[in-house]
Protein backbone atom coordinates (compact mmCIF):
# COMPACT_ATOMS: atom_id res chain seq x y z
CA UNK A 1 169.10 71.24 124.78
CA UNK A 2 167.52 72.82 127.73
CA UNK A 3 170.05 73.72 130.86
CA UNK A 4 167.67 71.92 133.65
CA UNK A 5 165.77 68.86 133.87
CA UNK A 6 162.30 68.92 132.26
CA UNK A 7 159.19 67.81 134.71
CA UNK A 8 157.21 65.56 132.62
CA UNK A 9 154.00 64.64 133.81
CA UNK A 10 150.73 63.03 131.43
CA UNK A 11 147.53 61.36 131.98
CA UNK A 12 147.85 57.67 133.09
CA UNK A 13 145.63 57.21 129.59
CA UNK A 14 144.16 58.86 126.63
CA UNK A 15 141.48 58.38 124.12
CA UNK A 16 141.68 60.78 121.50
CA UNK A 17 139.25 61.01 117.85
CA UNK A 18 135.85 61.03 116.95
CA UNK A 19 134.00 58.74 119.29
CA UNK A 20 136.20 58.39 122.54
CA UNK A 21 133.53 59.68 124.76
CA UNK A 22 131.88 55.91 123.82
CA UNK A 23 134.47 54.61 125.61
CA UNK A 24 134.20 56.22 128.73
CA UNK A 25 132.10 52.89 130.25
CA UNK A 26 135.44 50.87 129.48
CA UNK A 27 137.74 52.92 130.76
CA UNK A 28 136.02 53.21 134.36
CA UNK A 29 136.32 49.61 134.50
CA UNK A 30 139.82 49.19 133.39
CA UNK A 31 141.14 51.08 136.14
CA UNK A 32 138.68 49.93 138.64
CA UNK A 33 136.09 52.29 139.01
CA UNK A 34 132.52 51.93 139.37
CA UNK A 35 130.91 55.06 141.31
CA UNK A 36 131.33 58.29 139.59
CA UNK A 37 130.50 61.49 140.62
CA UNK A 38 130.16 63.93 137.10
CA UNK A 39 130.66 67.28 137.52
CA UNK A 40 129.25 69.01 134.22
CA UNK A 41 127.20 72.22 133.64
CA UNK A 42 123.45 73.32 133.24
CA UNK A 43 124.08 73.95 129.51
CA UNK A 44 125.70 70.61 128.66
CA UNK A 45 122.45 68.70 130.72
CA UNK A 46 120.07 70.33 128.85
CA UNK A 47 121.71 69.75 125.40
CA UNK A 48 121.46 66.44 126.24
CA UNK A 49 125.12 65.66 126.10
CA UNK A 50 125.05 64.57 129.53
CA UNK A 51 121.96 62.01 129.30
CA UNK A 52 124.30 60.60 126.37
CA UNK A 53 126.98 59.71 128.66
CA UNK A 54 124.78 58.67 131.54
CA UNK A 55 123.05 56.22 129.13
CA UNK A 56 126.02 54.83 127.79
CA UNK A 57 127.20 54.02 131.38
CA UNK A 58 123.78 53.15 132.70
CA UNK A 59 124.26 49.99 129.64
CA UNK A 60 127.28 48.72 131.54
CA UNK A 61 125.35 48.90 134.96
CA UNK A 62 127.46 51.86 135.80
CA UNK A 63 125.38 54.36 137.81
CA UNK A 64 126.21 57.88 137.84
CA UNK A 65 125.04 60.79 140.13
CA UNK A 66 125.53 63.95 138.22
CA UNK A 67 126.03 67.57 139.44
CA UNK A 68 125.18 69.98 137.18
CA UNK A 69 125.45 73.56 138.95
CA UNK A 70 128.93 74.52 138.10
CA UNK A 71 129.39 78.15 137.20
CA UNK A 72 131.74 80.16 134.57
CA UNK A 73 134.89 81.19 136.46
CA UNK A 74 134.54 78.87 139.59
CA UNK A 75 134.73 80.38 142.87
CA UNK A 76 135.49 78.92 145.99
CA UNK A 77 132.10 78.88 147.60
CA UNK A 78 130.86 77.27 143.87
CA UNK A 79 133.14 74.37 144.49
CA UNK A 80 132.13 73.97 148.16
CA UNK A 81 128.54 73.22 147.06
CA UNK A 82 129.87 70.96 145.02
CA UNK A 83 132.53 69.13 147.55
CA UNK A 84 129.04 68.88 150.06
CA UNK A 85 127.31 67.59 147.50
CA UNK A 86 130.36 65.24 146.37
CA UNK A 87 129.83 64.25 150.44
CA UNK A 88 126.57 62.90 150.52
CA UNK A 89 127.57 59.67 148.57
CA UNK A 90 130.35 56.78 148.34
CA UNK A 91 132.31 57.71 145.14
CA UNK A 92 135.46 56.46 144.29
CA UNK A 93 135.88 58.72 141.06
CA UNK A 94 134.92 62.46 139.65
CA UNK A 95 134.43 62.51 136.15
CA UNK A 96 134.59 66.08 134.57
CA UNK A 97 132.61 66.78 131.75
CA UNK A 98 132.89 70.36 129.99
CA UNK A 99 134.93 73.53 129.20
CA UNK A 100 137.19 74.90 131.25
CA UNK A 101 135.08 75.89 134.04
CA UNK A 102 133.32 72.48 134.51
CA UNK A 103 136.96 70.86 134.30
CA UNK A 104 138.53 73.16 136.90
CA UNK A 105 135.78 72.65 139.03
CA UNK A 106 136.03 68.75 139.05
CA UNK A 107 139.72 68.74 139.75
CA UNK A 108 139.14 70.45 142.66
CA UNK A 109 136.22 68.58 143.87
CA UNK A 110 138.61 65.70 143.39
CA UNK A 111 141.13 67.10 145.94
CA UNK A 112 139.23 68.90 148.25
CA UNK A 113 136.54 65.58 148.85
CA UNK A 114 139.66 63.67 150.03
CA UNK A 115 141.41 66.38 152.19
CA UNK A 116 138.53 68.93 153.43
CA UNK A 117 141.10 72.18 153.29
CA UNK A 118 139.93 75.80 151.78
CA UNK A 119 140.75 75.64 148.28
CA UNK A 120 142.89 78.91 149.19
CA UNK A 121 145.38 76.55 150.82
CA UNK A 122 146.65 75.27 147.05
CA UNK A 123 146.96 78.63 145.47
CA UNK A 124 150.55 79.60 143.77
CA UNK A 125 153.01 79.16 144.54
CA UNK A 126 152.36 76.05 146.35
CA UNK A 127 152.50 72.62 144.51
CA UNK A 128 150.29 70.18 145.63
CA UNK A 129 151.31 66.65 144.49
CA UNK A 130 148.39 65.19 147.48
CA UNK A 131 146.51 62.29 146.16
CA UNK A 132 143.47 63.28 144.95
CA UNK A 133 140.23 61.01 144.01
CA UNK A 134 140.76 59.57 140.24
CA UNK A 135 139.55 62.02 137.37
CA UNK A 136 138.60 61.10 134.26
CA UNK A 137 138.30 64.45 131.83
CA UNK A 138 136.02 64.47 128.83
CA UNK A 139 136.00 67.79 127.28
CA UNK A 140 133.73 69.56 125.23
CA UNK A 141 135.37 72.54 124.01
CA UNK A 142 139.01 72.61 121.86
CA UNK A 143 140.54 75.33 124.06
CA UNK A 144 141.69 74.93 127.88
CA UNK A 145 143.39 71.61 127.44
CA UNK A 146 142.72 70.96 130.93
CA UNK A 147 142.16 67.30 130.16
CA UNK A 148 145.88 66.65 130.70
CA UNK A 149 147.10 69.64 132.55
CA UNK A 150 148.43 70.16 136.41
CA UNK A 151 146.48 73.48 137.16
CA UNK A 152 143.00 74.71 138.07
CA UNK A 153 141.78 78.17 137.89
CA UNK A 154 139.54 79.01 141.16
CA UNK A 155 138.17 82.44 142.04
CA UNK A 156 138.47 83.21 145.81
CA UNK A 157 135.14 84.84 146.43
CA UNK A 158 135.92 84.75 150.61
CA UNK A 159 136.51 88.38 150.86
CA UNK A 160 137.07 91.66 148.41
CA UNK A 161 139.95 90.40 146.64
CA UNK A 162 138.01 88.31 143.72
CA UNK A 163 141.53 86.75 143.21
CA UNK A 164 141.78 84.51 140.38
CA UNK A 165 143.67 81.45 142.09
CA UNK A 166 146.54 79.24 140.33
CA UNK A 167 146.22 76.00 141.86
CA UNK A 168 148.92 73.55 140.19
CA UNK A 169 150.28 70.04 141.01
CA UNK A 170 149.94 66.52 140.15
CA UNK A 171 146.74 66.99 142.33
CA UNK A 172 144.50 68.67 139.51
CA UNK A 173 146.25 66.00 136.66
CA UNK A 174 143.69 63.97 135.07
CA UNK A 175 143.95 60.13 135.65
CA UNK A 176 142.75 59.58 132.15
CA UNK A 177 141.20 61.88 129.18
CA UNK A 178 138.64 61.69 126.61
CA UNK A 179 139.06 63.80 123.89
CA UNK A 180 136.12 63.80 121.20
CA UNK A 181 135.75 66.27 118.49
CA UNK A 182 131.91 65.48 117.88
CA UNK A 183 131.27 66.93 121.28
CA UNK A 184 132.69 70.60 119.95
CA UNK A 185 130.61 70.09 116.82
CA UNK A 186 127.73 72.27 118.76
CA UNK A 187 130.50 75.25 119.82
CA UNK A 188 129.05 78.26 118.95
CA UNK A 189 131.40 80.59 116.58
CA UNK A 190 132.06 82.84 119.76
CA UNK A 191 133.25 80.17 121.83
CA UNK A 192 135.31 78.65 119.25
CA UNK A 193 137.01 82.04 118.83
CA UNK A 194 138.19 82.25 122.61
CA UNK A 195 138.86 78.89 123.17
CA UNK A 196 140.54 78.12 120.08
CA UNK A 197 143.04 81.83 120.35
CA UNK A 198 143.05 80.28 124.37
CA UNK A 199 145.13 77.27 122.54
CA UNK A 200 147.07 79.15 120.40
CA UNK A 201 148.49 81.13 123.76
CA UNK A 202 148.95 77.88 125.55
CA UNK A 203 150.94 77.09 122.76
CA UNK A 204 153.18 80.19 121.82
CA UNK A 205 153.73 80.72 125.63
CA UNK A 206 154.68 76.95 126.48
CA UNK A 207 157.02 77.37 123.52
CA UNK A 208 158.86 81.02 124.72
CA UNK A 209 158.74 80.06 128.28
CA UNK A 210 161.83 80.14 130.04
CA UNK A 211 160.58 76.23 131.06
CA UNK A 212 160.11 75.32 127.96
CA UNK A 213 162.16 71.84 126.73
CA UNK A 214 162.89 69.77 123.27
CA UNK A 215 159.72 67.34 124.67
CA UNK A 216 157.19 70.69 125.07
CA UNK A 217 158.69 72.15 122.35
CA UNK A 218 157.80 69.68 119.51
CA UNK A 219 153.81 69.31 121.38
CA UNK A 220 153.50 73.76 121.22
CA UNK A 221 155.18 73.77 117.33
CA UNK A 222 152.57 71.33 116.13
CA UNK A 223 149.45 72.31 117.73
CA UNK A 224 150.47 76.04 116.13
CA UNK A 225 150.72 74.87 113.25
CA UNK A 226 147.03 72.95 113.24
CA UNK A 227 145.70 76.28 115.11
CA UNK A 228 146.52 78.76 112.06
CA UNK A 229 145.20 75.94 109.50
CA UNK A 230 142.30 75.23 110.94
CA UNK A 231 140.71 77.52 113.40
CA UNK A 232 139.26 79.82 110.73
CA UNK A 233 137.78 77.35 109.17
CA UNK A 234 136.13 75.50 112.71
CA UNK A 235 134.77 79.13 113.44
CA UNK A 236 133.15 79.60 109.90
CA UNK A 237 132.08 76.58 109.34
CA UNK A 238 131.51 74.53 112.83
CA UNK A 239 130.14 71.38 111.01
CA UNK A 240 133.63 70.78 109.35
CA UNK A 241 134.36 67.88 111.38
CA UNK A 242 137.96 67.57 110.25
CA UNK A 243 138.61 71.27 111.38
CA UNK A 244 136.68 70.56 114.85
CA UNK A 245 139.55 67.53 114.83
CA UNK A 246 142.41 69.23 113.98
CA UNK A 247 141.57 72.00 116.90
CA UNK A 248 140.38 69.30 119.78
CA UNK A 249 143.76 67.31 119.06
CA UNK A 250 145.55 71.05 118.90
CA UNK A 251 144.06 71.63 122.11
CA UNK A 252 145.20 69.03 123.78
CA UNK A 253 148.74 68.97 122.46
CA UNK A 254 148.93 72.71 123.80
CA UNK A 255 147.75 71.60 127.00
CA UNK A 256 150.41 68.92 127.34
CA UNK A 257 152.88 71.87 126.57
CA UNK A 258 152.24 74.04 128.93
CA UNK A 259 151.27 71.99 131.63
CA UNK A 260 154.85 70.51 131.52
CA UNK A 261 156.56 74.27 130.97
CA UNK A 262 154.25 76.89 132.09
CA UNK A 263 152.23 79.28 130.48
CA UNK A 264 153.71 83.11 130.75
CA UNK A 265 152.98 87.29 130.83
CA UNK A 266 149.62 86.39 128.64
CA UNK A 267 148.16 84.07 131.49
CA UNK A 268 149.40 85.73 134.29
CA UNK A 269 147.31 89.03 133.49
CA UNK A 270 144.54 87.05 132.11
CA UNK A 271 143.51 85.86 135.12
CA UNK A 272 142.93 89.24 136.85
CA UNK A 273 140.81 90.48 133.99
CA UNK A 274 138.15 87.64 134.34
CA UNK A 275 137.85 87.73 137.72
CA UNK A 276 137.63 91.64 138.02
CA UNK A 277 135.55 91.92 135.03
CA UNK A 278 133.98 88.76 134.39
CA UNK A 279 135.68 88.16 131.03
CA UNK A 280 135.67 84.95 129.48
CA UNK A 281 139.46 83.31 129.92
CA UNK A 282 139.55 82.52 126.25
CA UNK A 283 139.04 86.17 125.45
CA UNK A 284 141.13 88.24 128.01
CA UNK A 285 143.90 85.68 126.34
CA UNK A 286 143.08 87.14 123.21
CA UNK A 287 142.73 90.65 123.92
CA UNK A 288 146.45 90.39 125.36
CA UNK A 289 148.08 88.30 123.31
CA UNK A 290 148.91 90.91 120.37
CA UNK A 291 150.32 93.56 123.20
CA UNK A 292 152.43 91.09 125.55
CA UNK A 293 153.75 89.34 122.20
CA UNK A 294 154.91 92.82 120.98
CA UNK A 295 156.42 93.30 124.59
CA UNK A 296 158.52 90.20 124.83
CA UNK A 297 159.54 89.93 121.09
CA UNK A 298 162.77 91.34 121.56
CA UNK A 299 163.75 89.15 124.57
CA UNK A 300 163.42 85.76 122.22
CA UNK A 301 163.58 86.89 118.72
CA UNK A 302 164.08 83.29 117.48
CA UNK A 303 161.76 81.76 119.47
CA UNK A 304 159.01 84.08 117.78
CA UNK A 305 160.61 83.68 114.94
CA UNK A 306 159.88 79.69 115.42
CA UNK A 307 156.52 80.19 116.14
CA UNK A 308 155.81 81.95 113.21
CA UNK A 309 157.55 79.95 110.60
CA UNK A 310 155.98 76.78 112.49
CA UNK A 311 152.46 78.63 111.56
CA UNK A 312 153.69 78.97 108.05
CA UNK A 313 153.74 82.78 108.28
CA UNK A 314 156.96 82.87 106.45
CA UNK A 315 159.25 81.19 104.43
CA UNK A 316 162.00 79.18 105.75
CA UNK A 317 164.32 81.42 104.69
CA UNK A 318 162.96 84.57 106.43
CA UNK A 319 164.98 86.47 109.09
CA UNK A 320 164.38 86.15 112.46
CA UNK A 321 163.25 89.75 112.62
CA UNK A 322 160.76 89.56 109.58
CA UNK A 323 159.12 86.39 110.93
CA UNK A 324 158.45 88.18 114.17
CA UNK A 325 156.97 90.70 113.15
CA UNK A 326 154.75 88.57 110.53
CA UNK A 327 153.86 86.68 113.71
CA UNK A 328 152.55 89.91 115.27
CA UNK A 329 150.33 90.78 112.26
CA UNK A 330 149.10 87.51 112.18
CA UNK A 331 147.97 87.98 115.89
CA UNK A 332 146.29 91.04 115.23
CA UNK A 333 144.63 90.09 111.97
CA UNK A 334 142.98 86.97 113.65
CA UNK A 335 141.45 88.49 116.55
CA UNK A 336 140.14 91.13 113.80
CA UNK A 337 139.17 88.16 111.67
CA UNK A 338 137.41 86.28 114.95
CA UNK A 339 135.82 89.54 116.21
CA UNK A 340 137.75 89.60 119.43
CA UNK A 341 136.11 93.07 120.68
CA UNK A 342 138.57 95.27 123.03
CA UNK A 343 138.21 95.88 126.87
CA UNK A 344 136.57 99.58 125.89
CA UNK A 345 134.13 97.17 122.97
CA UNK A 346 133.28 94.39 125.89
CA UNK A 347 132.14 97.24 127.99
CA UNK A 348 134.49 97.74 130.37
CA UNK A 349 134.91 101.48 131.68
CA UNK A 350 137.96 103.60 131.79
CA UNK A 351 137.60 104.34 135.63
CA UNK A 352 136.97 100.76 136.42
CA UNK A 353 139.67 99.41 134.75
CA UNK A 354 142.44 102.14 135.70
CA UNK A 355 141.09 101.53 139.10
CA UNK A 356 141.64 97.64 139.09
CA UNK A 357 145.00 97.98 137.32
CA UNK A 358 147.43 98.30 140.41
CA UNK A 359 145.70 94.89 141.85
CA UNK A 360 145.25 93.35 138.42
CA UNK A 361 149.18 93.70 137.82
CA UNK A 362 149.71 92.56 141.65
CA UNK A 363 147.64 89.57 141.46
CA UNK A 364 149.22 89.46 137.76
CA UNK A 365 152.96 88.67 139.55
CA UNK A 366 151.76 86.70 142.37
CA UNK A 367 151.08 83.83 140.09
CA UNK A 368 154.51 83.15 138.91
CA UNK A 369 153.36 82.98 135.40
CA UNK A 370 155.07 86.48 134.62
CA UNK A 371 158.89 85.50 135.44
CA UNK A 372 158.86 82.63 132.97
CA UNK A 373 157.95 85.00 130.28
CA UNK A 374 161.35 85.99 128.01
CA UNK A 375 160.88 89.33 129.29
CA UNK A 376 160.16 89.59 132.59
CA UNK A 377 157.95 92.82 133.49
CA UNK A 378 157.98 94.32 137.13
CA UNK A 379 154.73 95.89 138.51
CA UNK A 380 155.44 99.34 136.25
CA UNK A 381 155.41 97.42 133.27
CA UNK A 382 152.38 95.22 133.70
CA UNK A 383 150.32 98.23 135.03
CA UNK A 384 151.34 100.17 131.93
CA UNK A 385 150.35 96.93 129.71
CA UNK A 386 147.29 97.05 130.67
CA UNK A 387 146.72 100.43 130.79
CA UNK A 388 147.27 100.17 127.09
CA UNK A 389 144.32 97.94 126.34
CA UNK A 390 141.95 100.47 127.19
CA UNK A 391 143.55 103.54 125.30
């Protein structure tokens, strides 16, 4: 057992298989909601994924006003446009449809249209437990799990600091989540790759954070476990349905982990690298997870060791040491086998980067996210961390 009290917080509801986007109509009128404002992206409304839901809430006399100009990476002045457009009606819900970036931009539409404060007044380490307007989630990628998680991600674009902001709370938790494989069936192999090695961190780091509890614990083992499985085979072969199910219902189940422990080391310098360099989330994850799990392996051997064994790197019967360091291999070998390039391959410069490092690894601490890793790092250590990407 865990020696403190474990903060459990979920979605009111959930709708989770093939086909729970269909029921999005239904669940807007069991809980009383009849206005929605969706907050989705250019891609998704020219896909036609968004005319899809529209219609199948335009058949229950549910009318919907969408906004469609969210960005990768939010900023603050990206989710003021969409707060003054959010404004200009009478809505009594936001729904967010997307990835990550359409998700965090929703949940903080759906604070900031009830209170009218600068988003930089919810950045870590405040909590922000405010009532927000209700948000039903409907994801379309198997990566973020923001569907049922307390955090957004928001870049503060105000002044020179590009800052990627942690905004957590019951605020940003979805009332209620969709979560339909068929609408990652169109993922292209790149995307998978990020968002689905974006999962696999929520779930090792939910399971070696010092937060972590028997309730998280059981969620982050069994979405590993579908991860190594099945993510190959969703990147290979994106029509395999069953893979595409196996990852959205990983995805989730990671994001109910760490949303009720806390991500770690792997997040907290993640964030720094997209908004400095405009890296996809999904992939600065990836390009760090092989170094910081190296890093900290020594602080929880047998939590690794766990992690491994629960991705059936090992035998039952393997030491803690061995299935560590199988775990590490295995890291290393899938972001060779996904084609997760380097910082140096993405086409980031030496100069830039060793120039951004002492505010990356700043920015890196501020978040919190570092001192629930097993091994807590100082500024030294993350600097030198990420000095080693780029060697």
């Amino acid at each position: 057992m865990t020696d403190h009290v474990a903060s459990i917080a979920l979605p009111r509801l959930m709708r989770i298989g093939p086909g729970a986007a269909g029921e999005l109509g239904e669940v807007l009128r069991s809980l009383g909601l009849a206005r929605p404002f969706l907050v989705t992206d250019a891609y998704l409304t020219g896909s036609g994924t968004v005319s899809r839901v529209t219609g199948q809430l335009a058949a229950r006399d549910i009318t919907v006003q969408v906004y469609d100009r969210t960005r990768p990476d939010p900023t603050t002045s990206s989710v003021q446009d969409a707060v003054t457009a959010l404004a200009e009606g009478d809505f009594d819900c936001v729904i967010g449809l997307g990835g990550g970036s359409p998700m965090d931009t929703a949940k903080a539409v759906a604070l900031l249209g009830t209170t009218g404060r600068p988003m930089r007044d919810y950045a870590a380490p405040t909590v922000t437990d405010t009532p927000a307007l209700p948000l039903i989630a409907v994801p379309t990628t198997a990566g973020s799990g923001s569907e049922c998680t307390r955090f957004t991600i928001i870049t503060d674009d105000s002044g020179d600091t590009d800052e990627k902001m942690l905004c957590a709370g019951l605020a940003f938790l979805p009332t209620a989540a969709l979560v339909d494989p068929l609408l990652t069936l169109a993922m292209p192999p790149r995307l998978t790759a990020d968002t689905g090695i974006d999962a696999l961190t929520h779930a090792i780091e939910a399971y070696v954070s010092k937060r972590a509890s028997p309730f998280t614990d059981g969620l982050a083992l069994t979405a590993m476990s579908a991860i190594a499985r099945t993510l190959r085979t969703a990147y290979a072969q994106p029509d395999d349905l069953a893979a595409r199910s196996s990852m959205m219902l990983a995805s989730t189940q990671a994001g109910l982990a760490f949303s009720n422990s806390s991500v770690a080391l792997v997040h907290g310098m993640s964030r720094p690298i997209g908004a400095h360099f405009h890296v996809a989330h999904g992939l600065s994850n990836a390009m760090l997870l092989p170094t910081v799990t190296e890093y900290s392996l020594s602080a929880a051997p047998g939590r690794y060791a766990d992690c491994a064994r629960a991705m059936n790197l090992v035998g039952a019967d393997a030491s803690d040491e061995a299935a560590g360091h199988a775990l590490l291999a295995e890291l290393r070998l899938l972001n060779s086998d996904l084609a997760v390039p380097s910082p140096a391959q993405q086409g980031i410069g030496l100069e830039g980067w060793e120039r951004a490092t002492p505010r990356m690894a700043a920015q890196a601490l501020a978040s919190g996210s570092p001192a629930n890793n097993p091994r807590v790092p100082d500024q030294a250590a993350i600097e030198t961390l990420y000095r080693s990407l780029i060697a």
